[in-house]
C-alpha atoms as a PDB file:
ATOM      1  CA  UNK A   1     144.909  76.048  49.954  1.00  0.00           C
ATOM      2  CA  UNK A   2     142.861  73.093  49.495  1.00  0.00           C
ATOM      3  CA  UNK A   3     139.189  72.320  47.982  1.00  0.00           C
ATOM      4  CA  UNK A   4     137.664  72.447  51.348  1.00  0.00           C
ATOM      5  CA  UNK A   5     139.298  75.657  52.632  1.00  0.00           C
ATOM      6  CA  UNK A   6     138.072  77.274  49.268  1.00  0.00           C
ATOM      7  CA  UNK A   7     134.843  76.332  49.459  1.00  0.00           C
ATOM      8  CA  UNK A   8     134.514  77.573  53.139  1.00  0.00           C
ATOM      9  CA  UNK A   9     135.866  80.608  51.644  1.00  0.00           C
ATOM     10  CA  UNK A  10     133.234  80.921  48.974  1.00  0.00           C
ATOM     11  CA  UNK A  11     130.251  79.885  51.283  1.00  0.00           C
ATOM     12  CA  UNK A  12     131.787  82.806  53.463  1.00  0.00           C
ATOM     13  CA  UNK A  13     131.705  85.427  50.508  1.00  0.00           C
ATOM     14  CA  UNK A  14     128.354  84.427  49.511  1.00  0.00           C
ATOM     15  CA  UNK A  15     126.418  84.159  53.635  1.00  0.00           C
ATOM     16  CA  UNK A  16     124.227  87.201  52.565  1.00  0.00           C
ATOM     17  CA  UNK A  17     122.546  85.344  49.913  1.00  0.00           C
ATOM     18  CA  UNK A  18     122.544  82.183  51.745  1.00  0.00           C
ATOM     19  CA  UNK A  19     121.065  84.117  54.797  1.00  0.00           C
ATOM     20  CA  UNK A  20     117.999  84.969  52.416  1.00  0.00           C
ATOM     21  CA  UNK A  21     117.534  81.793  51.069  1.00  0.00           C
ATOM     22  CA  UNK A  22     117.306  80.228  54.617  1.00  0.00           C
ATOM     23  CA  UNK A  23     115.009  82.450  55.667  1.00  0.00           C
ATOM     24  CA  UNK A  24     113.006  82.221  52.640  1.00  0.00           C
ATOM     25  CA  UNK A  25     112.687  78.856  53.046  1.00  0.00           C
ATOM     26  CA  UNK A  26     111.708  78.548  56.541  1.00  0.00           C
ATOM     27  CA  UNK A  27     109.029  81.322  55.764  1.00  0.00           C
ATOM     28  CA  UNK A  28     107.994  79.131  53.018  1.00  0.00           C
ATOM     29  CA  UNK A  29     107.698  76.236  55.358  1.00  0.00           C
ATOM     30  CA  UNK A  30     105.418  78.590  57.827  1.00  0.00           C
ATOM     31  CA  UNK A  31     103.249  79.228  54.771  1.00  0.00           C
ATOM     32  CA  UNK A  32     103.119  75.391  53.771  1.00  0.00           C
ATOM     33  CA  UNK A  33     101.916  74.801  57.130  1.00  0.00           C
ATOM     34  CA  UNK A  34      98.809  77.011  56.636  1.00  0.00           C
ATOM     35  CA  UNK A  35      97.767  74.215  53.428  1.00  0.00           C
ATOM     36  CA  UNK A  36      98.894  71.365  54.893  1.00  0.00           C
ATOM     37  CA  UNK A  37      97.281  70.348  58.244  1.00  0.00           C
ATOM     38  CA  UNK A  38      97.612  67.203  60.857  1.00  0.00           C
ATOM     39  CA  UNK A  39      94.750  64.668  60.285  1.00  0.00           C
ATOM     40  CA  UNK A  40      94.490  64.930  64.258  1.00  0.00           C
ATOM     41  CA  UNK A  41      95.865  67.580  66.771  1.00  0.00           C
ATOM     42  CA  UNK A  42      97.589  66.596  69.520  1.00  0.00           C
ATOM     43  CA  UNK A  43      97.566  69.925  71.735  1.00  0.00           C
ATOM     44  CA  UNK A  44      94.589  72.800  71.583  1.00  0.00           C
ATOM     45  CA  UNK A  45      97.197  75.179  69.756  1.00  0.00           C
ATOM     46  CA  UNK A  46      98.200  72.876  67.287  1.00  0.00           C
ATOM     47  CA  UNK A  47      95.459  73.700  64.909  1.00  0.00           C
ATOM     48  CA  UNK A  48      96.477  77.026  64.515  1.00  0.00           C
ATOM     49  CA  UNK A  49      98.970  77.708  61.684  1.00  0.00           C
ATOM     50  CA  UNK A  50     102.298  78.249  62.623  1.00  0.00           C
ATOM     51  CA  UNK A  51     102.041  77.979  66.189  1.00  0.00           C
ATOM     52  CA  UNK A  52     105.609  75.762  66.568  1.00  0.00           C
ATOM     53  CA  UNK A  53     107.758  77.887  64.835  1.00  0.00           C
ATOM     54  CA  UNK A  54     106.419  80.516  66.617  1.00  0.00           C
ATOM     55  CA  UNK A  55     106.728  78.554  70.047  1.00  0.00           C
ATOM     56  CA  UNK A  56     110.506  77.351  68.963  1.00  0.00           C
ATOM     57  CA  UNK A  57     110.940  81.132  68.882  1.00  0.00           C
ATOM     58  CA  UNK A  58     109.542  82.494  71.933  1.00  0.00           C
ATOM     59  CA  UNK A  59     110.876  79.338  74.027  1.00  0.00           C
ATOM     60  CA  UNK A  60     114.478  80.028  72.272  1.00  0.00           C
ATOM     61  CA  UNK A  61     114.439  83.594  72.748  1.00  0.00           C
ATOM     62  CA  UNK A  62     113.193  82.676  77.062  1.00  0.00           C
ATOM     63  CA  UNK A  63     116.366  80.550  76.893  1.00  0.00           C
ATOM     64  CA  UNK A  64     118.867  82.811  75.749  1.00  0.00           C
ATOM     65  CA  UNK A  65     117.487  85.515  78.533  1.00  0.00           C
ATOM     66  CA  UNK A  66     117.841  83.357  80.990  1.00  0.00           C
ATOM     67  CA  UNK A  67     121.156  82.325  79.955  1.00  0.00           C
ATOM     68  CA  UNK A  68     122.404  85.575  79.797  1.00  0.00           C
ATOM     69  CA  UNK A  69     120.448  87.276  83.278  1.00  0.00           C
ATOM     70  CA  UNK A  70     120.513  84.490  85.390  1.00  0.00           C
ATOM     71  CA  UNK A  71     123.261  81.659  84.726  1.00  0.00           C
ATOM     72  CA  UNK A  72     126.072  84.061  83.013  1.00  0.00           C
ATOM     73  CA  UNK A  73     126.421  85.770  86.190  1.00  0.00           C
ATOM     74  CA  UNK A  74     126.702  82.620  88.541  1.00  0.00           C
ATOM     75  CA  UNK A  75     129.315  81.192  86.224  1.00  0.00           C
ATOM     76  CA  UNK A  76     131.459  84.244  84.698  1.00  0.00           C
ATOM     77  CA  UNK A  77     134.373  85.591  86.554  1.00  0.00           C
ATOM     78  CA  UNK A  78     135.941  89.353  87.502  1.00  0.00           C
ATOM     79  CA  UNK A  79     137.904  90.431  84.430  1.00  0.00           C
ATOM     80  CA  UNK A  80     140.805  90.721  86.399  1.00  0.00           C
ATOM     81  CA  UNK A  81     140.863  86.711  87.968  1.00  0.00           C
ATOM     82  CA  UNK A  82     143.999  85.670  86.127  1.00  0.00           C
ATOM     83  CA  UNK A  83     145.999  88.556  86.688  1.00  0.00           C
ATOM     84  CA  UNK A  84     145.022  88.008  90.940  1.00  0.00           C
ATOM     85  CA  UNK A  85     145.430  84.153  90.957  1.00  0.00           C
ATOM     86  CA  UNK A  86     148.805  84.073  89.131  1.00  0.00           C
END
């Protein structure tokens, strides 16, 4: 096997702790954001701490629901299309 495919491996082993850490540090980042504020807002709801990651989550989540109950439908197919069209 070689270097690459065993670190993959290891990173694979080890995605619980990595999971932790990522999420640690992006809650660390939402809690930096509460010290460290714009000299100047741009928008009425940028003053308030957190408010992007909280709108980057709310706007992903909208896009993923749509995704799934609107455009999935239009574009999936019966699960019996190849076995017809053959």
């Amino acid at each position: 096997m070689s270097l690459f495919g065993m670190l993959l491996n290891e990173l694979r082993a080890r995605r619980g702790v990595f999971g932790v850490l990522f999420f640690l540090g992006l809650a660390g980042l939402v809690g930096a954001n509460v010290f460290i504020r714009p000299h100047h807002v741009e928008f009425v709801y940028d003053a308030y701490a957190g408010f992007w990651p909280v709108f980057g989550l709310v706007v992903g989540l909208a896009l993923v629901i749509v995704m799934k109950k609107i455009v999935q439908p239009m574009i999936s197919r019966g699960d019996d299309y190849y076995e017809r069209n053959s």
